[in-house]
PDB file of N, CA and C in Angstrom:
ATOM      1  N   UNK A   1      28.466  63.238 130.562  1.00  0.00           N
ATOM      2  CA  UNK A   1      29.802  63.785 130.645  1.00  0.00           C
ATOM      3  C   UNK A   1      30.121  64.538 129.354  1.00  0.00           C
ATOM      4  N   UNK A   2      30.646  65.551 129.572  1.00  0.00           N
ATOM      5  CA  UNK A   2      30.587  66.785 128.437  1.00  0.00           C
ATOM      6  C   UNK A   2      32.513  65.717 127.572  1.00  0.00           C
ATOM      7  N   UNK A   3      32.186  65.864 126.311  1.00  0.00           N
ATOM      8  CA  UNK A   3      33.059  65.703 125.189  1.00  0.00           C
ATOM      9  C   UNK A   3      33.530  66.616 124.802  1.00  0.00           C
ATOM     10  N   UNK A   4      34.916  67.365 124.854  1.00  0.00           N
ATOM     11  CA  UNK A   4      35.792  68.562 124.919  1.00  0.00           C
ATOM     12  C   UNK A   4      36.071  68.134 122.988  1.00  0.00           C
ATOM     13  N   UNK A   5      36.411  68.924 122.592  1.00  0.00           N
ATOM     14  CA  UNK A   5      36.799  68.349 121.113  1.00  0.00           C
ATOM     15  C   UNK A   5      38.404  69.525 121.074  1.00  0.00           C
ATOM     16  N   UNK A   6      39.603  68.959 120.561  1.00  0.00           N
ATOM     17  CA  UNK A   6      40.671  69.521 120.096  1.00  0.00           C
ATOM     18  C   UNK A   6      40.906  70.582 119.137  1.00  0.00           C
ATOM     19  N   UNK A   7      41.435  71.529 119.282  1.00  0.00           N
ATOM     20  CA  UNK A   7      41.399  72.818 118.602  1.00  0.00           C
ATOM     21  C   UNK A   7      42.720  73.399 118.281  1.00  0.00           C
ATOM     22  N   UNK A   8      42.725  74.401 118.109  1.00  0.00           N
ATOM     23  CA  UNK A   8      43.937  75.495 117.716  1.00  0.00           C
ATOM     24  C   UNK A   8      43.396  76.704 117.442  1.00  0.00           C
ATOM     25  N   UNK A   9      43.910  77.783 118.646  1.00  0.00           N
ATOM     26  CA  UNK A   9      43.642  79.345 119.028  1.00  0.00           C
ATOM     27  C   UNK A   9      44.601  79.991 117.934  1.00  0.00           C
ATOM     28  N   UNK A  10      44.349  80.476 117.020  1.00  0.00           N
ATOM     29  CA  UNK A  10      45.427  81.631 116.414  1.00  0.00           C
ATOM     30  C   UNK A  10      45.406  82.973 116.858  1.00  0.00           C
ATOM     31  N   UNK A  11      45.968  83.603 117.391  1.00  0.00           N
ATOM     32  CA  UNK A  11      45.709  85.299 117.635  1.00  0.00           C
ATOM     33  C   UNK A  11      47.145  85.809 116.353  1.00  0.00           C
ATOM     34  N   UNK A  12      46.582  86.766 116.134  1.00  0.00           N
ATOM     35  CA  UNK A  12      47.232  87.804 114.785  1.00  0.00           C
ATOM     36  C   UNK A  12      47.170  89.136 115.226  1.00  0.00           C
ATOM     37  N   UNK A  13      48.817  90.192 115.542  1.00  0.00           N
ATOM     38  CA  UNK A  13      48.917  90.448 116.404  1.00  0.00           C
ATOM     39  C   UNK A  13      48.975  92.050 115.466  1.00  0.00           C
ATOM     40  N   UNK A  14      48.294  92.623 115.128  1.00  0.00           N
ATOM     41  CA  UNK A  14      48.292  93.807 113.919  1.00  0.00           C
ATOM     42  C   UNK A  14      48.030  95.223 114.357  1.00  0.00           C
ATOM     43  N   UNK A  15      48.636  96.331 114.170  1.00  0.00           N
ATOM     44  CA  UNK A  15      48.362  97.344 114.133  1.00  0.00           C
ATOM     45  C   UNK A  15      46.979  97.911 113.434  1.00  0.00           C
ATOM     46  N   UNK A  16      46.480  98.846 114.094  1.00  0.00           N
ATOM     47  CA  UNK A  16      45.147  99.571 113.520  1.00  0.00           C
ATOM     48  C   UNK A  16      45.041  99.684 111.634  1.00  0.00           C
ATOM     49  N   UNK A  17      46.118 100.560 111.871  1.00  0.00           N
ATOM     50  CA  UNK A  17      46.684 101.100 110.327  1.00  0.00           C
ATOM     51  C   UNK A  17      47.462 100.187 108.927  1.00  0.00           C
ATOM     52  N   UNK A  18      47.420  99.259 109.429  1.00  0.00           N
ATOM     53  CA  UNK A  18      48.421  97.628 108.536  1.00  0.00           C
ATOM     54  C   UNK A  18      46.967  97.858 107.402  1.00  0.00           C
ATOM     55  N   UNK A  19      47.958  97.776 106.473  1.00  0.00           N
ATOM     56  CA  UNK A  19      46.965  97.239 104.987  1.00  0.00           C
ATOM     57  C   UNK A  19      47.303  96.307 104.215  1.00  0.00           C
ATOM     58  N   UNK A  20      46.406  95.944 103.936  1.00  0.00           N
ATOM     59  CA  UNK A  20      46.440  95.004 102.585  1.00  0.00           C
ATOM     60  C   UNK A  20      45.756  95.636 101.315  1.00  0.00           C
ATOM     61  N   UNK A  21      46.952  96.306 100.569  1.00  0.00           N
ATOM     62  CA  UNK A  21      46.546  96.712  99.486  1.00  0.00           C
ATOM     63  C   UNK A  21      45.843  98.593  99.879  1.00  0.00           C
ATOM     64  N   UNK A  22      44.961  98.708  99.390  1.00  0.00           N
ATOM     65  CA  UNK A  22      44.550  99.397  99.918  1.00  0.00           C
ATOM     66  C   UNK A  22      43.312  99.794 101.017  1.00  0.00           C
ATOM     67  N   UNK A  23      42.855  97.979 101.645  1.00  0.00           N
ATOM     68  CA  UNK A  23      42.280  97.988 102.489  1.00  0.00           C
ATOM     69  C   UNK A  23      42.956  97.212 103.932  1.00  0.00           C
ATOM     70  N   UNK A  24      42.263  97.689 105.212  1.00  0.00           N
ATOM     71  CA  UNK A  24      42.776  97.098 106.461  1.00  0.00           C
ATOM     72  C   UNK A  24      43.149  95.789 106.134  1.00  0.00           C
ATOM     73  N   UNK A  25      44.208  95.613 107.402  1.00  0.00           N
ATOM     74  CA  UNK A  25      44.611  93.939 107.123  1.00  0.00           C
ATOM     75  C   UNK A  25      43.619  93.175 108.204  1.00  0.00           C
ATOM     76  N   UNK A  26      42.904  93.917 108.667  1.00  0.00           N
ATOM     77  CA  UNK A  26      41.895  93.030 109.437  1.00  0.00           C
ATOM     78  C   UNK A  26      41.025  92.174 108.955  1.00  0.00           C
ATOM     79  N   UNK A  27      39.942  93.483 107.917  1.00  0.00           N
ATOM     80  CA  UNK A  27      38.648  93.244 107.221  1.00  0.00           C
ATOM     81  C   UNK A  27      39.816  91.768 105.740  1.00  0.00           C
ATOM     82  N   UNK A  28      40.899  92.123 105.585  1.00  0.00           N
ATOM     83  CA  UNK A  28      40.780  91.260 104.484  1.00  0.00           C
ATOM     84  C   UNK A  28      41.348  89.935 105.111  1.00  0.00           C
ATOM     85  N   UNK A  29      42.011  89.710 106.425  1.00  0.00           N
ATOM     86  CA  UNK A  29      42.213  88.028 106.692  1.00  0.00           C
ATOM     87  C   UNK A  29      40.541  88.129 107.161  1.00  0.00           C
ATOM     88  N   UNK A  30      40.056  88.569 107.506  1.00  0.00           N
ATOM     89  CA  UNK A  30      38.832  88.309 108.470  1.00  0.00           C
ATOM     90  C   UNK A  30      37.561  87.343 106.973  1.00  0.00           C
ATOM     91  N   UNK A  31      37.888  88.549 105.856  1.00  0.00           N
ATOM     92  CA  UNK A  31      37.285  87.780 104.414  1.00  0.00           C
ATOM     93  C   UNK A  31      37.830  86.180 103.538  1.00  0.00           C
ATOM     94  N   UNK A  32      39.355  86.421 104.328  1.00  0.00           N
ATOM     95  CA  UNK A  32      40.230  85.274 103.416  1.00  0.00           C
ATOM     96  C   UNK A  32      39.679  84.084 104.490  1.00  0.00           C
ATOM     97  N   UNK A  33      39.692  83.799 106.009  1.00  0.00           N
ATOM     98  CA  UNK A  33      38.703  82.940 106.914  1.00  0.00           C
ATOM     99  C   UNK A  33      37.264  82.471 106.357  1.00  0.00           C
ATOM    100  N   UNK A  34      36.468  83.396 106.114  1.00  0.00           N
ATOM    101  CA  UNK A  34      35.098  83.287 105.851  1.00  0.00           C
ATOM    102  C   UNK A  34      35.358  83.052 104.334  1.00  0.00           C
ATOM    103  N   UNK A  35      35.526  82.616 103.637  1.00  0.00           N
ATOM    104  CA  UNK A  35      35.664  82.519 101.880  1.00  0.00           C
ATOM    105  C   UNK A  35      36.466  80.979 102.155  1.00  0.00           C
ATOM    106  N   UNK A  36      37.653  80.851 103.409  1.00  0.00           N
ATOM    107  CA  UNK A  36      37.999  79.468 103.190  1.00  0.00           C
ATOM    108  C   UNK A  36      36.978  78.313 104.215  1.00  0.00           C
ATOM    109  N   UNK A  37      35.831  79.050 104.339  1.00  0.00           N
ATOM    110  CA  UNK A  37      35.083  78.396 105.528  1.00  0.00           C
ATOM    111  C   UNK A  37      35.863  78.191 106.826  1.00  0.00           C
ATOM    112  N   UNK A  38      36.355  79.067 107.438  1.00  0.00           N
ATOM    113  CA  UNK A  38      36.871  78.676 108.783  1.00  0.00           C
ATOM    114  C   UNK A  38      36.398  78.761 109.570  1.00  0.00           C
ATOM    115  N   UNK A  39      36.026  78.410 110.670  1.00  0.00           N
ATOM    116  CA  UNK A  39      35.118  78.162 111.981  1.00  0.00           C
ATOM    117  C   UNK A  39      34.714  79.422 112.400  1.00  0.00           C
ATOM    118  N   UNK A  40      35.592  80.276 112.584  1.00  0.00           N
ATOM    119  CA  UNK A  40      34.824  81.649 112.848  1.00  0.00           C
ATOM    120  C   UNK A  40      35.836  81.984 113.113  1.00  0.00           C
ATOM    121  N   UNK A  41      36.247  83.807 113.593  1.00  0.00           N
ATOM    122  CA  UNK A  41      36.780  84.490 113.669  1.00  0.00           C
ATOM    123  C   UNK A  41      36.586  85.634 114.400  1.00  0.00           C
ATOM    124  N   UNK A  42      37.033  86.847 115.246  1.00  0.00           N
ATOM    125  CA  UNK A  42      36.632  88.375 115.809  1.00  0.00           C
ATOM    126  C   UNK A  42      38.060  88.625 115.488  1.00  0.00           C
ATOM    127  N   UNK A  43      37.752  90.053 115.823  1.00  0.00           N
ATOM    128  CA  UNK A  43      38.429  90.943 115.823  1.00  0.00           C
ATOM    129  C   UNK A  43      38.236  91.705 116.730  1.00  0.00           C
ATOM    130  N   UNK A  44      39.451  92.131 118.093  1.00  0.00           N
ATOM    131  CA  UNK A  44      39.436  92.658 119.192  1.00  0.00           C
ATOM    132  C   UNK A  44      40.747  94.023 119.070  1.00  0.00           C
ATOM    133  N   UNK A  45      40.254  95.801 119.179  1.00  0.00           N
ATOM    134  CA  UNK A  45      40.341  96.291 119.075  1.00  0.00           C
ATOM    135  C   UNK A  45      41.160  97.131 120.538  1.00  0.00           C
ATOM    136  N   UNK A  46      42.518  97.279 120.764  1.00  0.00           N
ATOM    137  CA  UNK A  46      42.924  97.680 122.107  1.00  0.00           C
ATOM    138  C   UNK A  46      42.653  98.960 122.300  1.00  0.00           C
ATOM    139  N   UNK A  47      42.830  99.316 123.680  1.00  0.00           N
ATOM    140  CA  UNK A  47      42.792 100.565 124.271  1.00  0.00           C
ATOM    141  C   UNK A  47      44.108 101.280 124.303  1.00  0.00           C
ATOM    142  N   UNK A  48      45.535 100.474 124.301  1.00  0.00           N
ATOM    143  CA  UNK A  48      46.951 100.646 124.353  1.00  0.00           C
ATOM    144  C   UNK A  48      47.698  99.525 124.250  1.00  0.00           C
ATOM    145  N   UNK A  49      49.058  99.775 123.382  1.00  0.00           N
ATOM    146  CA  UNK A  49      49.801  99.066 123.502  1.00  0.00           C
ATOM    147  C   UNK A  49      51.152  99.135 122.945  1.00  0.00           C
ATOM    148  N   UNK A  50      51.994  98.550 122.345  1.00  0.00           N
ATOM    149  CA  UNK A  50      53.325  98.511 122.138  1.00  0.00           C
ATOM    150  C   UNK A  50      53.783  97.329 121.850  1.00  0.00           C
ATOM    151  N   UNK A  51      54.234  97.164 120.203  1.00  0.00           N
ATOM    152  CA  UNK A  51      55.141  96.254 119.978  1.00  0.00           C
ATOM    153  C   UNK A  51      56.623  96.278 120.500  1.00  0.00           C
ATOM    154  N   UNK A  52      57.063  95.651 118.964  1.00  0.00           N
ATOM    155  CA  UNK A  52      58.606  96.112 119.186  1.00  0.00           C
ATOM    156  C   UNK A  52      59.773  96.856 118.767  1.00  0.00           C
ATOM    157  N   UNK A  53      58.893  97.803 119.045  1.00  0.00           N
ATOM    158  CA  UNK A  53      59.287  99.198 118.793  1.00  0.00           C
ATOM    159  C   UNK A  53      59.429  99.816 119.733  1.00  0.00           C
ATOM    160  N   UNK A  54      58.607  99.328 120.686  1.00  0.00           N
ATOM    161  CA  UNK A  54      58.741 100.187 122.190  1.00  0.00           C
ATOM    162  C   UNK A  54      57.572 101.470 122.340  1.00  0.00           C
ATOM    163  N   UNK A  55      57.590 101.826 121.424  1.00  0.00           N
ATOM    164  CA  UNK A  55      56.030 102.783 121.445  1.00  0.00           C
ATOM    165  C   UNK A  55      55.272 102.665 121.550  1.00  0.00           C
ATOM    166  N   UNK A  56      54.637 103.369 122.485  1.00  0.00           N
ATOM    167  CA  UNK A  56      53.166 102.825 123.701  1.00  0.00           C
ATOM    168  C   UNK A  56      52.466 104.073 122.710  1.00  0.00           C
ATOM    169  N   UNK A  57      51.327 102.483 121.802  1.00  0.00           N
ATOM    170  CA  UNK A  57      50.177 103.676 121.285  1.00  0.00           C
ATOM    171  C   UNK A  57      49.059 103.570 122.259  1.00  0.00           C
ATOM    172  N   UNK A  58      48.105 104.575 122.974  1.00  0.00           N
ATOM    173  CA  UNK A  58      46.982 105.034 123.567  1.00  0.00           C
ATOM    174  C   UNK A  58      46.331 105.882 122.629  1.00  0.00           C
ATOM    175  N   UNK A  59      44.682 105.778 123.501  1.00  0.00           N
ATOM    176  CA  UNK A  59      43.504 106.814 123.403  1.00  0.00           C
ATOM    177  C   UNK A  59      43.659 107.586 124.136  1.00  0.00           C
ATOM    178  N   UNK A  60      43.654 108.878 124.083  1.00  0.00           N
ATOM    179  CA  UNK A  60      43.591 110.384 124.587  1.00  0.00           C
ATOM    180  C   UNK A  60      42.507 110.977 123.796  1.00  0.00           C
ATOM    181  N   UNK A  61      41.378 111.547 124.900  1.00  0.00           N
ATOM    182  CA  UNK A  61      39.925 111.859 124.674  1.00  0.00           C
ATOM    183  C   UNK A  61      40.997 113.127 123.639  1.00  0.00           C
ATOM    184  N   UNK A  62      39.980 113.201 122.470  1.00  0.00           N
ATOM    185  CA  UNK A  62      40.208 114.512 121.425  1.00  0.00           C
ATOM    186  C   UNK A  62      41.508 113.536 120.015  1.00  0.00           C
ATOM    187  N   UNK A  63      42.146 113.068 120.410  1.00  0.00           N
ATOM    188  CA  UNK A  63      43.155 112.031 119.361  1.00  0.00           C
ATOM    189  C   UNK A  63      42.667 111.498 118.624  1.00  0.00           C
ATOM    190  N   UNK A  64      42.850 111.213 117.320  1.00  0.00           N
ATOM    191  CA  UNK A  64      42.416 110.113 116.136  1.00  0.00           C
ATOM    192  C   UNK A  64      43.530 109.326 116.520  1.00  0.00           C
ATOM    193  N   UNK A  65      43.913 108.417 116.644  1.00  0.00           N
ATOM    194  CA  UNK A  65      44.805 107.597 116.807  1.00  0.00           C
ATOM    195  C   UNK A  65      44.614 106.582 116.177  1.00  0.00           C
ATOM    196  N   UNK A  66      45.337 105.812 115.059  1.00  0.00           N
ATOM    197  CA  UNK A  66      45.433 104.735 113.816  1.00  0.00           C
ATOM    198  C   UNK A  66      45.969 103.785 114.070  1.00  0.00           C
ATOM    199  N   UNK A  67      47.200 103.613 115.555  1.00  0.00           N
ATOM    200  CA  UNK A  67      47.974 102.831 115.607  1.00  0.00           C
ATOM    201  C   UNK A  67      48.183 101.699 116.662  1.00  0.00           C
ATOM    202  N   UNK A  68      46.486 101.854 116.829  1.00  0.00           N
ATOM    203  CA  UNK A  68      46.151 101.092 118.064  1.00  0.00           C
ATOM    204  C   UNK A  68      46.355  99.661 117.747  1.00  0.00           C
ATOM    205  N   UNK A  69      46.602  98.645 119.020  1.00  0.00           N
ATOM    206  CA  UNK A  69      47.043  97.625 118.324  1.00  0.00           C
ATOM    207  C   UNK A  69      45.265  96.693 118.239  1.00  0.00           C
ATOM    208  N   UNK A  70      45.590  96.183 117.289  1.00  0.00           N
ATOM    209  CA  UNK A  70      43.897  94.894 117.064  1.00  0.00           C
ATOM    210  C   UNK A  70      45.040  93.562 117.125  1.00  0.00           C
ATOM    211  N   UNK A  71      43.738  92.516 117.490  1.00  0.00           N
ATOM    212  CA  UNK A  71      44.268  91.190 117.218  1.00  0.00           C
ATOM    213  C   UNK A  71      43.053  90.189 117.031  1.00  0.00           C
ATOM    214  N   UNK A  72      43.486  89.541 116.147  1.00  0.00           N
ATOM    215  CA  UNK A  72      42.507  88.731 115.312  1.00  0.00           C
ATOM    216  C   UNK A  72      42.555  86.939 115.904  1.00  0.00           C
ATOM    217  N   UNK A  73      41.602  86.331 116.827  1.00  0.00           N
ATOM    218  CA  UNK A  73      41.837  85.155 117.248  1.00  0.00           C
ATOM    219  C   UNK A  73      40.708  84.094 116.191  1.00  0.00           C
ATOM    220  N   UNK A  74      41.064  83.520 115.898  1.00  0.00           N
ATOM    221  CA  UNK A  74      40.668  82.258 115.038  1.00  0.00           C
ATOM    222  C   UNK A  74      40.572  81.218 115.923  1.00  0.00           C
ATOM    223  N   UNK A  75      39.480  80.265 115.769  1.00  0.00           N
ATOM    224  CA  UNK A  75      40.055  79.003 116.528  1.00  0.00           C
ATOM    225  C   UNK A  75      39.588  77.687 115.551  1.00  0.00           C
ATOM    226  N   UNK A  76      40.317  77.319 115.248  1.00  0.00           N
ATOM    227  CA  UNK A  76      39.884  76.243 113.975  1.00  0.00           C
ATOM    228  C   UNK A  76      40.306  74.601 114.189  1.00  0.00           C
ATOM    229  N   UNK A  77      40.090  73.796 113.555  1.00  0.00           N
ATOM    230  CA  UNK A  77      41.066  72.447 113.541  1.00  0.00           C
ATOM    231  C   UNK A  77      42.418  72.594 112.873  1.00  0.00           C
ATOM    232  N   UNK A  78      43.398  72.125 113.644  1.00  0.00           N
ATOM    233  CA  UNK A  78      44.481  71.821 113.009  1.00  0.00           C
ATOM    234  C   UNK A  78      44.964  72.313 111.579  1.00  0.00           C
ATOM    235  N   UNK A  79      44.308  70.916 110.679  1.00  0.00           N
ATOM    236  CA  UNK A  79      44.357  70.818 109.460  1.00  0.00           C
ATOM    237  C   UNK A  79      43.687  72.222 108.616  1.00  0.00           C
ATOM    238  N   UNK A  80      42.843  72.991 109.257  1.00  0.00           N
ATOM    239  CA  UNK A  80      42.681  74.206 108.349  1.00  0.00           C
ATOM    240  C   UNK A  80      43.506  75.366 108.525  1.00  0.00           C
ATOM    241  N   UNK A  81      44.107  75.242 109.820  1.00  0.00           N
ATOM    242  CA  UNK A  81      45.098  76.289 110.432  1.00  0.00           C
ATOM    243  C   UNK A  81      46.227  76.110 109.659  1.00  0.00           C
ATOM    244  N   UNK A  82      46.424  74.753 109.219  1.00  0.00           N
ATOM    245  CA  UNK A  82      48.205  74.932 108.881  1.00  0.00           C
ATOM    246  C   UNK A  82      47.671  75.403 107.311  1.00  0.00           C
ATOM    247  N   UNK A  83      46.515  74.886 106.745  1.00  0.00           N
ATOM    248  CA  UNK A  83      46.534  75.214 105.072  1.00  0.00           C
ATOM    249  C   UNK A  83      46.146  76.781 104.883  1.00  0.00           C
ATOM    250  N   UNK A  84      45.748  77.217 106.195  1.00  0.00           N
ATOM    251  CA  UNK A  84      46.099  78.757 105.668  1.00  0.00           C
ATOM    252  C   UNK A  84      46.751  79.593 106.479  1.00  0.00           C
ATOM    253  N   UNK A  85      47.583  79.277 107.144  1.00  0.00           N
ATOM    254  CA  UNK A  85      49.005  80.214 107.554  1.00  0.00           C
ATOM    255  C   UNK A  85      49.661  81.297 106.368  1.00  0.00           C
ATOM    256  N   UNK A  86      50.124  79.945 105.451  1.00  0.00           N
ATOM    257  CA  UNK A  86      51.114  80.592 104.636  1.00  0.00           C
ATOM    258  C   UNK A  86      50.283  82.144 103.702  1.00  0.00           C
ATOM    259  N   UNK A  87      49.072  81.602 103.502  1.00  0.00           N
ATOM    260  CA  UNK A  87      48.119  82.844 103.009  1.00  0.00           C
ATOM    261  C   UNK A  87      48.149  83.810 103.886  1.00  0.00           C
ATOM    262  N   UNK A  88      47.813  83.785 105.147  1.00  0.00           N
ATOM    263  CA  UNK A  88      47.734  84.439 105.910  1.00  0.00           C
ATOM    264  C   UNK A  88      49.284  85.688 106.390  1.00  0.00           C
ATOM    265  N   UNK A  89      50.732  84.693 106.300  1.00  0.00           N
ATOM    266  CA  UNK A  89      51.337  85.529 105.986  1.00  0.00           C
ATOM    267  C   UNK A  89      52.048  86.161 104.780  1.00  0.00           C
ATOM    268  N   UNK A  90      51.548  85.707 104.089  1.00  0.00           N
ATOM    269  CA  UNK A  90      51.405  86.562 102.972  1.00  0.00           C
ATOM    270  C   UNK A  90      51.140  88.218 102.185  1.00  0.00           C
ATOM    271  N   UNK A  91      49.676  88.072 103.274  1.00  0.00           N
ATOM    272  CA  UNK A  91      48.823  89.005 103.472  1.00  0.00           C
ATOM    273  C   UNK A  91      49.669  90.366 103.955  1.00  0.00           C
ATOM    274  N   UNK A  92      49.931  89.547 105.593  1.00  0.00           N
ATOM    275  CA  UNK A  92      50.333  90.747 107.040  1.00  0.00           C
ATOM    276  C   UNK A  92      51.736  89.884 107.394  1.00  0.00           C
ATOM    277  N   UNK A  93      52.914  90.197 106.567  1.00  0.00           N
ATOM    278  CA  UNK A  93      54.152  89.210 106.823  1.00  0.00           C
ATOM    279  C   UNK A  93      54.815  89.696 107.932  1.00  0.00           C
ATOM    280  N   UNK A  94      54.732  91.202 108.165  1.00  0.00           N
ATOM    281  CA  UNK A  94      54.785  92.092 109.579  1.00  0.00           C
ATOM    282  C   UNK A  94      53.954  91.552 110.881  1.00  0.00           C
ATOM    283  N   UNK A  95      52.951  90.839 110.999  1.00  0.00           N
ATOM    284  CA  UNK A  95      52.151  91.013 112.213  1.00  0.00           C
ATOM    285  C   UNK A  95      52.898  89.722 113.280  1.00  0.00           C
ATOM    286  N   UNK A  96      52.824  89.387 114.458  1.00  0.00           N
ATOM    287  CA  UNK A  96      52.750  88.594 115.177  1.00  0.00           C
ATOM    288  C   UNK A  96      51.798  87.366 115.364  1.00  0.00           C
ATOM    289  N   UNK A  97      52.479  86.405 114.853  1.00  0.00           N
ATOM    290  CA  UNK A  97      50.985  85.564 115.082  1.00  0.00           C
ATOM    291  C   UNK A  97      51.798  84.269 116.243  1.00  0.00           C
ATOM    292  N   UNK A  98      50.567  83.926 116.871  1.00  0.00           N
ATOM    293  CA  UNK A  98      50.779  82.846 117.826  1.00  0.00           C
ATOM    294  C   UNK A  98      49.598  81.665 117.767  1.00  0.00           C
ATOM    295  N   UNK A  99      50.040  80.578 118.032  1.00  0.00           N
ATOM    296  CA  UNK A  99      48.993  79.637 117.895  1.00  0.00           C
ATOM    297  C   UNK A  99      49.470  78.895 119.816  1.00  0.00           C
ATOM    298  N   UNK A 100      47.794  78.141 119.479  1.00  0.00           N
ATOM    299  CA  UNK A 100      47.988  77.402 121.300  1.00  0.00           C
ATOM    300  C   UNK A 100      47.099  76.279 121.026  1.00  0.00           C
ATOM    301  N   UNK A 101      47.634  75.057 121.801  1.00  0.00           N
ATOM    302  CA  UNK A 101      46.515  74.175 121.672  1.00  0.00           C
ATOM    303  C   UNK A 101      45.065  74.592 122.499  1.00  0.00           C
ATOM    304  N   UNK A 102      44.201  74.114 122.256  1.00  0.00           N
ATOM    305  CA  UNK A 102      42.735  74.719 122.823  1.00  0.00           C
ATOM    306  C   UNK A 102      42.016  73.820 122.928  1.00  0.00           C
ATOM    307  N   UNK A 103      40.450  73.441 123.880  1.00  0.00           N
ATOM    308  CA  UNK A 103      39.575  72.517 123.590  1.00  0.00           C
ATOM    309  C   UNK A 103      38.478  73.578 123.830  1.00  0.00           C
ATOM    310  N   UNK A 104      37.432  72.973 122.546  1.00  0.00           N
ATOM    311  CA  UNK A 104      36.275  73.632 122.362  1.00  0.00           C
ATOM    312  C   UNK A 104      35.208  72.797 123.264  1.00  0.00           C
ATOM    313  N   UNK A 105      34.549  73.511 124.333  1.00  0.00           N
ATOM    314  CA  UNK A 105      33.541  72.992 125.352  1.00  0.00           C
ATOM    315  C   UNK A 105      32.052  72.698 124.741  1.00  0.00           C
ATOM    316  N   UNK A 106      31.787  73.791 124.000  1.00  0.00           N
ATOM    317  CA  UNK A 106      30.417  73.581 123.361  1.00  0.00           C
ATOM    318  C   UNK A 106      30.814  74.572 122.310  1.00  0.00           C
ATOM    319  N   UNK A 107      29.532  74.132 121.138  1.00  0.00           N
ATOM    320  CA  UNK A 107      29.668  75.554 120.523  1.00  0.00           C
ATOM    321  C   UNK A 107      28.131  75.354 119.443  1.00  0.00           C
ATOM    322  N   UNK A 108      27.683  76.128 119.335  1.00  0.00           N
ATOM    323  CA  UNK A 108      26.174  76.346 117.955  1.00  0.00           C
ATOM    324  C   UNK A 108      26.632  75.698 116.811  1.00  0.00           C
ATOM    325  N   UNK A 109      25.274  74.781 116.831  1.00  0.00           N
ATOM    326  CA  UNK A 109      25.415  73.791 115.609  1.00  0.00           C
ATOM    327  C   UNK A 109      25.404  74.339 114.430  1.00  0.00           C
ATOM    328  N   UNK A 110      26.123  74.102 113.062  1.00  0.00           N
ATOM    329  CA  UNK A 110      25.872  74.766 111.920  1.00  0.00           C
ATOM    330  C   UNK A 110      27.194  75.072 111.437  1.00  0.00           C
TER     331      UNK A 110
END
């Protein structure tokens, strides 16, 4: 019988163009995770969307478009999620973040 283990999903809800400093706010929570050892991390890149602002950013073949929305899901224990929130908004005090309880089914040892 498979042993589910308890979790916590973070998604981080960021525009293309958000910086930290003078680099993306992606690449630098994505570094501040991996430097605090956190379980892992992606980064998922949209096709369209719209905060709350109401402005629907899209791809249109020929457009550079910067303002696409990304979102960054984490899934960690508890106890590492809450000790780096506050870093985290720190970083991107603008972005949306949401957390959910989660159970991890399996995952690669290491």
């Amino acid at each position: 019988m498979r042993r589910f283990e308890k979790a916590r999903r973070v998604r981080i809800y960021l525009e293309e163009n958000d910086r930290v400093g003078h680099r993306p706010a992606h690449l630098a929570i994505v570094e501040l995770l991996r430097k605090q050892k956190a379980a892992g991390a992606s980064v998922f890149r949209g096709l369209e969307g719209f905060g709350s602002s109401g402005v629907v950013h899209t791809v249109n073949l020929g457009d550079l478009v910067e303002k696409l929305p990304m979102v960054i899901e984490w899934i960690d224990v508890p106890e590492k999620i809450e000790g780096l929130l506050a870093e985290i908004e720190r970083l991107v005090p603008r972005a949306l973040v949401t957390i959910d309880d989660t159970e991890v089914a399996w995952r690669a040892p290491g």
